[in-house]
C-alpha atoms as a PDB file:
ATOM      1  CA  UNK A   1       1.246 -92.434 -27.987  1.00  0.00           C
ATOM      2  CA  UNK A   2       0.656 -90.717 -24.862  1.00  0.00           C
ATOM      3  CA  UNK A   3      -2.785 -91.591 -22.520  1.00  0.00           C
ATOM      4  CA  UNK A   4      -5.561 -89.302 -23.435  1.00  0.00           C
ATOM      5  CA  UNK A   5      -5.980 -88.819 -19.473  1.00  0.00           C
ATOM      6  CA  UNK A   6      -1.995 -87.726 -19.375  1.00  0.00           C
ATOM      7  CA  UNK A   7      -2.701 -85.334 -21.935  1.00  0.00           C
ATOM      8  CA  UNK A   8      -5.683 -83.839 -20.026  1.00  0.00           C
ATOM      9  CA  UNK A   9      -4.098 -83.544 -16.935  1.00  0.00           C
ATOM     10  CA  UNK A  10      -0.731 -82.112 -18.477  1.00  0.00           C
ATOM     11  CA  UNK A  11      -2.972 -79.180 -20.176  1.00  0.00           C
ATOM     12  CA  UNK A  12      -4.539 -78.709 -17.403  1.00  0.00           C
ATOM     13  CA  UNK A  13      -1.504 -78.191 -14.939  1.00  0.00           C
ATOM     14  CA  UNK A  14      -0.316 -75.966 -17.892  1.00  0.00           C
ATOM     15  CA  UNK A  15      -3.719 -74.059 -17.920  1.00  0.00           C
ATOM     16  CA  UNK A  16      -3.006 -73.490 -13.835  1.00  0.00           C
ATOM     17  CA  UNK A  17       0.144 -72.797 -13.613  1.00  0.00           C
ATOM     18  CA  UNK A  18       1.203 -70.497 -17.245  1.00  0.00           C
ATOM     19  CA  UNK A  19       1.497 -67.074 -16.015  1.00  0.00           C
ATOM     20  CA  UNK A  20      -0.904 -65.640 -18.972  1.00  0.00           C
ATOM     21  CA  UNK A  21      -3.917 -67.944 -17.516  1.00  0.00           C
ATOM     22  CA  UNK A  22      -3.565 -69.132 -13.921  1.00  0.00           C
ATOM     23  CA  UNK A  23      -6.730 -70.984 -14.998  1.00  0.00           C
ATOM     24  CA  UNK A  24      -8.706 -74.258 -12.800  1.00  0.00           C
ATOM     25  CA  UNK A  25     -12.203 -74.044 -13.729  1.00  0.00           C
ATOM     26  CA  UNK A  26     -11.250 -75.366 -17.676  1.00  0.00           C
ATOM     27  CA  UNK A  27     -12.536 -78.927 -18.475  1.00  0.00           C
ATOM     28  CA  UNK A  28     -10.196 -80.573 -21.002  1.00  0.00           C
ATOM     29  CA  UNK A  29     -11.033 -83.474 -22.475  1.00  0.00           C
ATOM     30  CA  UNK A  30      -9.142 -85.802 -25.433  1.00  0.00           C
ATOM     31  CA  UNK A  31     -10.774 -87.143 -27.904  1.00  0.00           C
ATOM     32  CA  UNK A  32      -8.809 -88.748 -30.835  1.00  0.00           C
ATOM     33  CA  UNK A  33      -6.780 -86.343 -32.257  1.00  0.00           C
ATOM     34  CA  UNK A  34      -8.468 -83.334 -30.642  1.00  0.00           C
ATOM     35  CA  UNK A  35      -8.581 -81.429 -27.700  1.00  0.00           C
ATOM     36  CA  UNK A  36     -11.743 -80.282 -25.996  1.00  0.00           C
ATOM     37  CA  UNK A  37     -12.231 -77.089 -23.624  1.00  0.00           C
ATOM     38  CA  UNK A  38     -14.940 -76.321 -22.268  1.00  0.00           C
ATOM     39  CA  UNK A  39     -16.329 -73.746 -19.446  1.00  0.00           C
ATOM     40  CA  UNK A  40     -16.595 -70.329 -18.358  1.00  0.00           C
ATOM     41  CA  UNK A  41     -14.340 -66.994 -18.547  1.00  0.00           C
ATOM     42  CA  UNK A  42     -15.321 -63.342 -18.646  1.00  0.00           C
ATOM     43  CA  UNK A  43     -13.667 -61.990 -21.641  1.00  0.00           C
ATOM     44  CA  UNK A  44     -12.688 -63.689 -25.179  1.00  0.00           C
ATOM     45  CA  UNK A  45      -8.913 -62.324 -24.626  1.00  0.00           C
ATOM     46  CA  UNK A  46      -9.402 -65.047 -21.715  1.00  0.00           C
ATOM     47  CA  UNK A  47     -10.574 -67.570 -24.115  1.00  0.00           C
ATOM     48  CA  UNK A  48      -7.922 -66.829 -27.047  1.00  0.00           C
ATOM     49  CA  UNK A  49      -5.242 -67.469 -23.951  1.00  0.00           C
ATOM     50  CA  UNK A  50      -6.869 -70.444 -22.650  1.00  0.00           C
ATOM     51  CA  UNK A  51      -6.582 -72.215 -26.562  1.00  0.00           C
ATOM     52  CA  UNK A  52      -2.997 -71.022 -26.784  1.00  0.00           C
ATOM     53  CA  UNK A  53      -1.132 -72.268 -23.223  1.00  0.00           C
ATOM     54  CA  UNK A  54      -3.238 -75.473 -23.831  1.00  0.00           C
ATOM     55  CA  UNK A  55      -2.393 -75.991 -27.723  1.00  0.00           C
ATOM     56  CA  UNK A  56       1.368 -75.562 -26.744  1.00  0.00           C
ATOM     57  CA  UNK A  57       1.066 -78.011 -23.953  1.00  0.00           C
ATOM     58  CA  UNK A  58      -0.566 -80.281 -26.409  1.00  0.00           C
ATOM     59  CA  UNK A  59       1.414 -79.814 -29.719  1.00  0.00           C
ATOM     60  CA  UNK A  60      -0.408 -82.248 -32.167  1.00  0.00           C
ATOM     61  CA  UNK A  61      -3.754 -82.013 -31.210  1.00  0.00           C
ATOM     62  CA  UNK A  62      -6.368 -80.248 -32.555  1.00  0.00           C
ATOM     63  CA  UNK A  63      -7.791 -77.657 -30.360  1.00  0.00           C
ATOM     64  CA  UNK A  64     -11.497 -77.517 -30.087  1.00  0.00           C
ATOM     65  CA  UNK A  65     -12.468 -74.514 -28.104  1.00  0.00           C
ATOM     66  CA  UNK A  66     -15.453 -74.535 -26.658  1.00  0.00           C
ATOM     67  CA  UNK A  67     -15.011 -72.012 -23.925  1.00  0.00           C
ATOM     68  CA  UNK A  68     -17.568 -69.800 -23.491  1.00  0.00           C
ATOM     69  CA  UNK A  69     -16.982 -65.935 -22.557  1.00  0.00           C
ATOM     70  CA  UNK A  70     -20.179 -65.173 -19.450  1.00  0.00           C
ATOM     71  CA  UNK A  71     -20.848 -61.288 -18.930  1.00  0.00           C
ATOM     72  CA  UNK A  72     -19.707 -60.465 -15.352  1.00  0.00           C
ATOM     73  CA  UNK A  73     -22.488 -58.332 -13.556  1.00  0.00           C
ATOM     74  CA  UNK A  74     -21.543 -55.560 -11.165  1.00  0.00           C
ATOM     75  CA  UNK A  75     -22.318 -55.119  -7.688  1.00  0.00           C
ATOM     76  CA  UNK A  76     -25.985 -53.693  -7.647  1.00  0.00           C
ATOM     77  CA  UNK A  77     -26.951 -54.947 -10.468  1.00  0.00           C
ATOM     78  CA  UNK A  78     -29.981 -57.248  -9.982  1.00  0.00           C
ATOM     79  CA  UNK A  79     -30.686 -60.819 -11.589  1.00  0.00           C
ATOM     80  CA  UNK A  80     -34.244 -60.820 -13.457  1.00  0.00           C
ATOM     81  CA  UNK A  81     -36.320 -63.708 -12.625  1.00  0.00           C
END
């Protein structure tokens, strides 16, 4: 059985470097037989991609995605306090 930190890392190279995500700000974390994500992205296509390119580099694992999709603002838009 491979490292849970091997696993991490090897999702998250995948994650970087798969052309459909190009993704570095993903947390991955293993757990058992699961696989955590966690952060930010701006649209749930983003998110669906994200759990695919890492289940694939992690065949085996259960893939606990717990990405969360963040509502870009446009320029000019201001930020209520």
């Amino acid at each position: 059985m491979e490292a849970p930190q091997y696993v991490a890392a090897r999702v998250q190279r995948a994650l970087a470097e798969d052309e459909r995500t190009h993704e570095l700000g993903i947390r991955v974390d293993v757990r058992g037989g699961q696989l955590f994500l966690r952060g930010q992205v701006t649209c749930d296509e983003r998110r669906l991609l994200i759990a695919d390119v890492a289940g694939e580099a992690a065949p085996g694992l259960t893939v606990r995605n717990e990405v969360t999709v963040t509502e870009v603002r446009g320029p000019g838009e201001g930020e209520r306090l």
